[in-house]
Protein backbone atom coordinates (compact mmCIF):
# COMPACT_ATOMS: atom_id res chain seq x y z
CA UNK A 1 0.00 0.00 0.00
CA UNK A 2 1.22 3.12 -0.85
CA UNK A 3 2.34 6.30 2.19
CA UNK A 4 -0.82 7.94 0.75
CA UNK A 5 -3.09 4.97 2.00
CA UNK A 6 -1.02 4.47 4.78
CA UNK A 7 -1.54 8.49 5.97
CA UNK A 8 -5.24 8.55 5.98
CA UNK A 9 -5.51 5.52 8.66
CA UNK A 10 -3.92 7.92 10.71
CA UNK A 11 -5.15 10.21 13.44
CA UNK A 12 -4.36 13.92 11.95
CA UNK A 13 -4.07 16.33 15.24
CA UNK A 14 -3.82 20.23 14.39
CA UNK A 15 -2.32 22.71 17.43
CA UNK A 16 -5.48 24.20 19.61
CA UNK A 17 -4.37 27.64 18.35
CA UNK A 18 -5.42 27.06 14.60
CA UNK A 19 -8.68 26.05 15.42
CA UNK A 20 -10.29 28.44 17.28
CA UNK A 21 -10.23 31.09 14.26
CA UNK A 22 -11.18 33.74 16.62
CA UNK A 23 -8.83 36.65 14.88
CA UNK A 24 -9.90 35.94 11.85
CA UNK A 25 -13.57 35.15 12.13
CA UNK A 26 -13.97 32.00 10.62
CA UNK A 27 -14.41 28.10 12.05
CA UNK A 28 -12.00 26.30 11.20
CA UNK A 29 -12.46 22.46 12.19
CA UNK A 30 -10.98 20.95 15.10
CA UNK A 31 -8.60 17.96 16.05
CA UNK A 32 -11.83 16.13 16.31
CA UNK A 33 -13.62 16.71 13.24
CA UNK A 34 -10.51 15.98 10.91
CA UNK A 35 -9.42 13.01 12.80
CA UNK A 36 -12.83 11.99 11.99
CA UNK A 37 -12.99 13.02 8.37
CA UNK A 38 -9.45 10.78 7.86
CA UNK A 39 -10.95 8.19 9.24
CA UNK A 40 -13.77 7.96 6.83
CA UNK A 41 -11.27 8.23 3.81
CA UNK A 42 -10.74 4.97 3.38
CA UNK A 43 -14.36 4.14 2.64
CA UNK A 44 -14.30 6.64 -0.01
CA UNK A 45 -11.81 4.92 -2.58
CA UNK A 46 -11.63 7.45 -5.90
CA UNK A 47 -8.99 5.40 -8.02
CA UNK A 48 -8.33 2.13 -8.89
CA UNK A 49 -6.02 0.32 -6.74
CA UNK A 50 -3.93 -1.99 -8.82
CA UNK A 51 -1.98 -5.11 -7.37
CA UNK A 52 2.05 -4.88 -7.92
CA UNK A 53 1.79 -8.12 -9.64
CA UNK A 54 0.53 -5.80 -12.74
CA UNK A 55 3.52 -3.57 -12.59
CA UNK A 56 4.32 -3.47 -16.50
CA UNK A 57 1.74 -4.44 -17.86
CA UNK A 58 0.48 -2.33 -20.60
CA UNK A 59 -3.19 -1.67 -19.75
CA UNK A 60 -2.25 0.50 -17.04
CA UNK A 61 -1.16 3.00 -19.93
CA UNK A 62 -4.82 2.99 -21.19
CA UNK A 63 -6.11 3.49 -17.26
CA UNK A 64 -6.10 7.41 -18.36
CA UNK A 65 -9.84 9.17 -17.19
CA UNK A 66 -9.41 7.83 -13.48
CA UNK A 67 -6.45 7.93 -11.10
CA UNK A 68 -4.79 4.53 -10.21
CA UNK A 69 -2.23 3.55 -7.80
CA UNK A 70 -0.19 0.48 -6.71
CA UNK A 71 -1.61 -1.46 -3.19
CA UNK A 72 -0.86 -4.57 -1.59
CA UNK A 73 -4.41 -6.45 -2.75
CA UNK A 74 -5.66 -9.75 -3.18
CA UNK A 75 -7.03 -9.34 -6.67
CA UNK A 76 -5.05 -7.75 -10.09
CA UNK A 77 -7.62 -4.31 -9.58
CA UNK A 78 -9.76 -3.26 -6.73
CA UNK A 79 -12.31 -1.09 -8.39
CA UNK A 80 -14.12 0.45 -5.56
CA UNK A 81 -15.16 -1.12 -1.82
CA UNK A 82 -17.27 -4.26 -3.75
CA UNK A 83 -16.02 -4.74 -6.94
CA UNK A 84 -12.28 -6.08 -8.39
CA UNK A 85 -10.93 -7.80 -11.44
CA UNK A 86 -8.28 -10.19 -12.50
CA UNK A 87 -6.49 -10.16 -15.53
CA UNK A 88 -5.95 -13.38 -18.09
CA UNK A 89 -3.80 -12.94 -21.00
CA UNK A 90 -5.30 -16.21 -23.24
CA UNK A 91 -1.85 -16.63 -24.18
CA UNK A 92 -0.92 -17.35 -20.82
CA UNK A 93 -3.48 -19.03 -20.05
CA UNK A 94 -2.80 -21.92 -22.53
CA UNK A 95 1.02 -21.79 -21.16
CA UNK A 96 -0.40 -22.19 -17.78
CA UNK A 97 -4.18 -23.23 -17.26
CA UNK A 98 -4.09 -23.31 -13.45
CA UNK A 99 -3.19 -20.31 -12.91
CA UNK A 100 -6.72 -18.90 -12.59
CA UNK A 101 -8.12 -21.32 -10.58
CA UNK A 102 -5.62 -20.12 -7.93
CA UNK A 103 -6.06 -16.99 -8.13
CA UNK A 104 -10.20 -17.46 -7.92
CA UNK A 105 -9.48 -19.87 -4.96
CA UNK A 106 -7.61 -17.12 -3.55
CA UNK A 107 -10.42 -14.30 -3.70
CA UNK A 108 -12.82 -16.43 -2.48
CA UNK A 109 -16.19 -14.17 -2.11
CA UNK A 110 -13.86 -11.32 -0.65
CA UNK A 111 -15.89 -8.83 -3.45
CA UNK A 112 -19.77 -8.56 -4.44
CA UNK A 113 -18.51 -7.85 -7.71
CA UNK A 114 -16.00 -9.98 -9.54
CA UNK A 115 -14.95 -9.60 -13.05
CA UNK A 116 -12.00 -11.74 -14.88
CA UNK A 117 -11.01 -9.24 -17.69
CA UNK A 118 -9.81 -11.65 -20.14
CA UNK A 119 -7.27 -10.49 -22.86
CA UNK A 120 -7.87 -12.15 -26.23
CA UNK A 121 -4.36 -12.54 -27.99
CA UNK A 122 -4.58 -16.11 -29.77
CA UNK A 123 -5.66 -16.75 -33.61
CA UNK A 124 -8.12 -19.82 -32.01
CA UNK A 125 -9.36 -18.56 -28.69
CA UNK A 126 -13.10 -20.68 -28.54
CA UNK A 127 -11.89 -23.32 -26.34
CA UNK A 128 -10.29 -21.92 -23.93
CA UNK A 129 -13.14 -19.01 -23.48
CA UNK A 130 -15.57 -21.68 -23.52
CA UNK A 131 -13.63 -23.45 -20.08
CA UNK A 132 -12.99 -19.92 -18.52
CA UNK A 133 -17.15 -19.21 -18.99
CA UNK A 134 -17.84 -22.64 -17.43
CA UNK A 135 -15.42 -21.31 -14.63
CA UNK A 136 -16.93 -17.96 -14.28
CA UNK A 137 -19.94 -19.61 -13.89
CA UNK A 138 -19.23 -21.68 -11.06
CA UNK A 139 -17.39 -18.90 -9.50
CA UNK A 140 -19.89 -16.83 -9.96
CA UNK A 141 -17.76 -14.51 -11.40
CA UNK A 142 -18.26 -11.94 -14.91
CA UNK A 143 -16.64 -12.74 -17.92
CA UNK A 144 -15.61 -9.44 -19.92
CA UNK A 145 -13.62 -9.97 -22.96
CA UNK A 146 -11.33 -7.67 -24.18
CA UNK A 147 -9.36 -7.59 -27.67
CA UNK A 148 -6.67 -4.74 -26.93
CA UNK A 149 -5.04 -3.39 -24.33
CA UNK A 150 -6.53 -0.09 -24.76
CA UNK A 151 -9.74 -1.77 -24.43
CA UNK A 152 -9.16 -3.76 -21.52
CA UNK A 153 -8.32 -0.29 -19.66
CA UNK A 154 -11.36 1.37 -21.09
CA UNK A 155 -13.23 -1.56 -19.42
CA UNK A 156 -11.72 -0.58 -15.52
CA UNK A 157 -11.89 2.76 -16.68
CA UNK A 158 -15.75 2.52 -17.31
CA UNK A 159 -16.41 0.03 -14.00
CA UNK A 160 -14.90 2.49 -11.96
CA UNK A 161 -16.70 5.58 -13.31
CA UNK A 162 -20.02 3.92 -12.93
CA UNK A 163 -19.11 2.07 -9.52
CA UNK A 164 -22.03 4.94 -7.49
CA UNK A 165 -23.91 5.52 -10.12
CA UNK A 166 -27.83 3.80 -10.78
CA UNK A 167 -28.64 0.98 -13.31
CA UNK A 168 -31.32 3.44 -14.83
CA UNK A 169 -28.21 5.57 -15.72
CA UNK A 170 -27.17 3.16 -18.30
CA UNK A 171 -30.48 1.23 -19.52
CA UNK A 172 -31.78 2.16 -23.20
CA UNK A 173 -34.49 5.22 -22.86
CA UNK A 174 -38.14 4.91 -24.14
CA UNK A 175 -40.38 6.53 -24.58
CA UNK A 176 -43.97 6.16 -22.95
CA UNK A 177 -46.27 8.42 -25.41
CA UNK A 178 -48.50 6.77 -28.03
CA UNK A 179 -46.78 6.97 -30.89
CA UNK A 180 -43.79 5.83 -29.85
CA UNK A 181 -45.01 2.57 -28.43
CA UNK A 182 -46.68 2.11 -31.80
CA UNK A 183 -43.62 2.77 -33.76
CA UNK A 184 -41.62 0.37 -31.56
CA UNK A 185 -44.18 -2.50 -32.33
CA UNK A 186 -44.43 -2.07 -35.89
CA UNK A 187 -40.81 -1.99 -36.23
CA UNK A 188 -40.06 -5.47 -34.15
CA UNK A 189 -41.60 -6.74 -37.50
CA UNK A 190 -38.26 -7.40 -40.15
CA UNK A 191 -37.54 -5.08 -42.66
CA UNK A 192 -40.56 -2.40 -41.20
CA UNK A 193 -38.98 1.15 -40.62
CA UNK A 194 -39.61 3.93 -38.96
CA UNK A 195 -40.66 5.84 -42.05
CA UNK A 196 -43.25 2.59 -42.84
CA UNK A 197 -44.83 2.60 -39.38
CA UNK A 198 -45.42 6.48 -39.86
CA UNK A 199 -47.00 6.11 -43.36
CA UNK A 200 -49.13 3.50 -41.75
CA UNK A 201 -50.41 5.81 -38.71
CA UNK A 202 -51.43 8.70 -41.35
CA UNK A 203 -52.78 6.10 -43.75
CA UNK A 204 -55.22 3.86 -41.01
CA UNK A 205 -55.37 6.38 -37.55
CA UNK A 206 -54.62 3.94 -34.90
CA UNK A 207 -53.04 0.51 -34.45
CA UNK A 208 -56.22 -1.29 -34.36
CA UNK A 209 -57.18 -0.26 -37.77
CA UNK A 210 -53.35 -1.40 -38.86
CA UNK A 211 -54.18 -4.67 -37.54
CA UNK A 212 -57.85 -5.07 -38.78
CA UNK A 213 -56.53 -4.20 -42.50
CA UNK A 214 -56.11 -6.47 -45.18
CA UNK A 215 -52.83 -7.77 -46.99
CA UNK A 216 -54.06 -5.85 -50.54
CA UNK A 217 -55.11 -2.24 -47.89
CA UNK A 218 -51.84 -2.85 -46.41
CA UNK A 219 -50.12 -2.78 -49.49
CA UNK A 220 -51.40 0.35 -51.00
CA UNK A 221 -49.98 2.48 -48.32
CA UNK A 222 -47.04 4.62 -50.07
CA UNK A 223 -43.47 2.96 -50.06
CA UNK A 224 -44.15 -0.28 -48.02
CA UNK A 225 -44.73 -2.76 -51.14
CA UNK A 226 -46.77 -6.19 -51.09
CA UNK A 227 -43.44 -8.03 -49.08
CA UNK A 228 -43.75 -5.86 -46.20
CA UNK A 229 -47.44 -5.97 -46.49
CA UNK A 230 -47.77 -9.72 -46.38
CA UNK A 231 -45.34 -9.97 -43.63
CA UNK A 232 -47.05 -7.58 -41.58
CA UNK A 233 -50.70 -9.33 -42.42
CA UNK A 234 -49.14 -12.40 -41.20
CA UNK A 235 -47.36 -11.21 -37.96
CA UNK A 236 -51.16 -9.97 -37.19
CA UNK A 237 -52.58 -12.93 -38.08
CA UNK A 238 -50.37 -15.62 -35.89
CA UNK A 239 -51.35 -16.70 -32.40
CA UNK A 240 -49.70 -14.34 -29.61
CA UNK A 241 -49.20 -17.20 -27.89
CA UNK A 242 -48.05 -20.56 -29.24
CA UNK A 243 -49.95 -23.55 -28.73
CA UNK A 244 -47.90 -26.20 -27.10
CA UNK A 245 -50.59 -28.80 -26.78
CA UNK A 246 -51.76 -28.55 -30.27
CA UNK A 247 -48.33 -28.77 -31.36
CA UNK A 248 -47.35 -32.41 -29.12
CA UNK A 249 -50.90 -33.74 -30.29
CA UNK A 250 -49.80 -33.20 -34.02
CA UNK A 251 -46.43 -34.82 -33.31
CA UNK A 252 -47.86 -37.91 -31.63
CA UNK A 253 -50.02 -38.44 -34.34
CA UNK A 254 -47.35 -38.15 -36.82
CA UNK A 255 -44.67 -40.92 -34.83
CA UNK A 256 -47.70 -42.97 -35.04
CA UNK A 257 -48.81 -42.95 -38.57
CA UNK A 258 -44.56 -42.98 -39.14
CA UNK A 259 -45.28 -46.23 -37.05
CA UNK A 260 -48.25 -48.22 -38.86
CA UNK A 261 -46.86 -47.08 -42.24
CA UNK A 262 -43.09 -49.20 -41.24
């Protein structure tokens, strides 16, 4: 850990003189209040504290938005109070497949958050990323996959950034009006548009009139064509919900008929 860290464990007293702030009419805080306020320091972690085992490696010169420093740790990053990552070169990795489980044995469930940032630098990487998500898995652990250096840093970069900040923060934005839920069901069907679902709204007023419309009223709306047309008729036209029973009924009576027939 580095004489920074070790400082702010430390009690900080300040002379009873330059406290009081009598002669100059302001209130400054006491021994109290800033042996206090060290104390809490440590709970407030603004940079990423990186393990000495990393010293040289060259993601640290891509760590550029947020401050980093070296600390005695047990994983390769500690990204705030709950959250750390290790770092897998798949090179490595092939040289020396158990060196991860080691170091997973070795954090444990020490963090809430656990991330193995894995560095993708082999021609044929499938196999071994398909054993490290098994691992991850069972070590209930988060796979992130990274195909540069400058990426991998982005990646701590971006944890750290968002380590206080809420889910919502990040999650796509909708919108809740009419149209736009409209809009956002006409164009889950393949190949609609934006511009189609429009022409449609002026064309037919409202979305049940869309659905109610035929495959030949459909396709006389300006720029959507008979293909669109008859895919949209026929989205409208399947069951919401697919009929499972129906389905195992037909089935059976197929193996059956495959049965008398042989």
């Amino acid at each position: 850990m580095s004489e920074f860290r070790q400082n702010t464990s430390d009690e900080i007293s300040v002379p009873h003189e330059s406290v009081s702030g009598e002669s100059s009419g302001q209130h400054l805080p006491t021994s109290e209040t800033v042996t206090t306020a060290a104390r809490l320091i440590p709970n407030q972690i603004n940079y990423i504290i990186v393990s000495p085992k990393q010293r040289g490696n060259p993601v640290l010169k891509f760590i550029r938005s947020v401050p980093w420093e070296f600390g005695d740790i047990v994983p390769d990053y500690q990204l705030g109070m709950s959250a750390c990552a290790l770092y897998l070169s798949l090179r490595y990795h092939n040289l020396n497949p158990n060196y991860i489980h080691e170091r997973l044995k070795q954090l444990a469930s020490s963090y809430q958050l656990r991330v193995l940032l894995v560095q993708v630098d082999v021609k044929d990487p499938y196999h071994a990323l398909k054993e490290l998500a098994k691992m991850c898995i069972l070590a209930d652990c988060t796979l992130i996959l990274a195909f540069s250096h400058e990426e991998a840093g982005r990646y701590l970069e971006t944890y750290k950034a968002f380590e206080n900040k809420p889910a919502d923060l990040i999650m796509e934005k909708t919108e809740k009006n009419y149209l736009a839920k409209v809009t956002e069901a006409l164009t889950s069907v393949n190949k609609v548009n934006k511009t189609d679902s429009a022409t449609l709204l002026s064309t037919f007023m409202s979305f049940n009139k869309i659905v109610e419309a035929s495959e030949d009223e459909l396709s006389l709306c300006p720029g959507l064509g008979p293909q669109k047309a008859r895919r949209l008729h026929k989205v409208f036209r399947q069951p919401f919900l697919k009929d499972f029973k129906k389905s195992d009924n037909t089935n059976g009576q197929d193996k059956s008929s495959n049965k008398e027939s042989s």
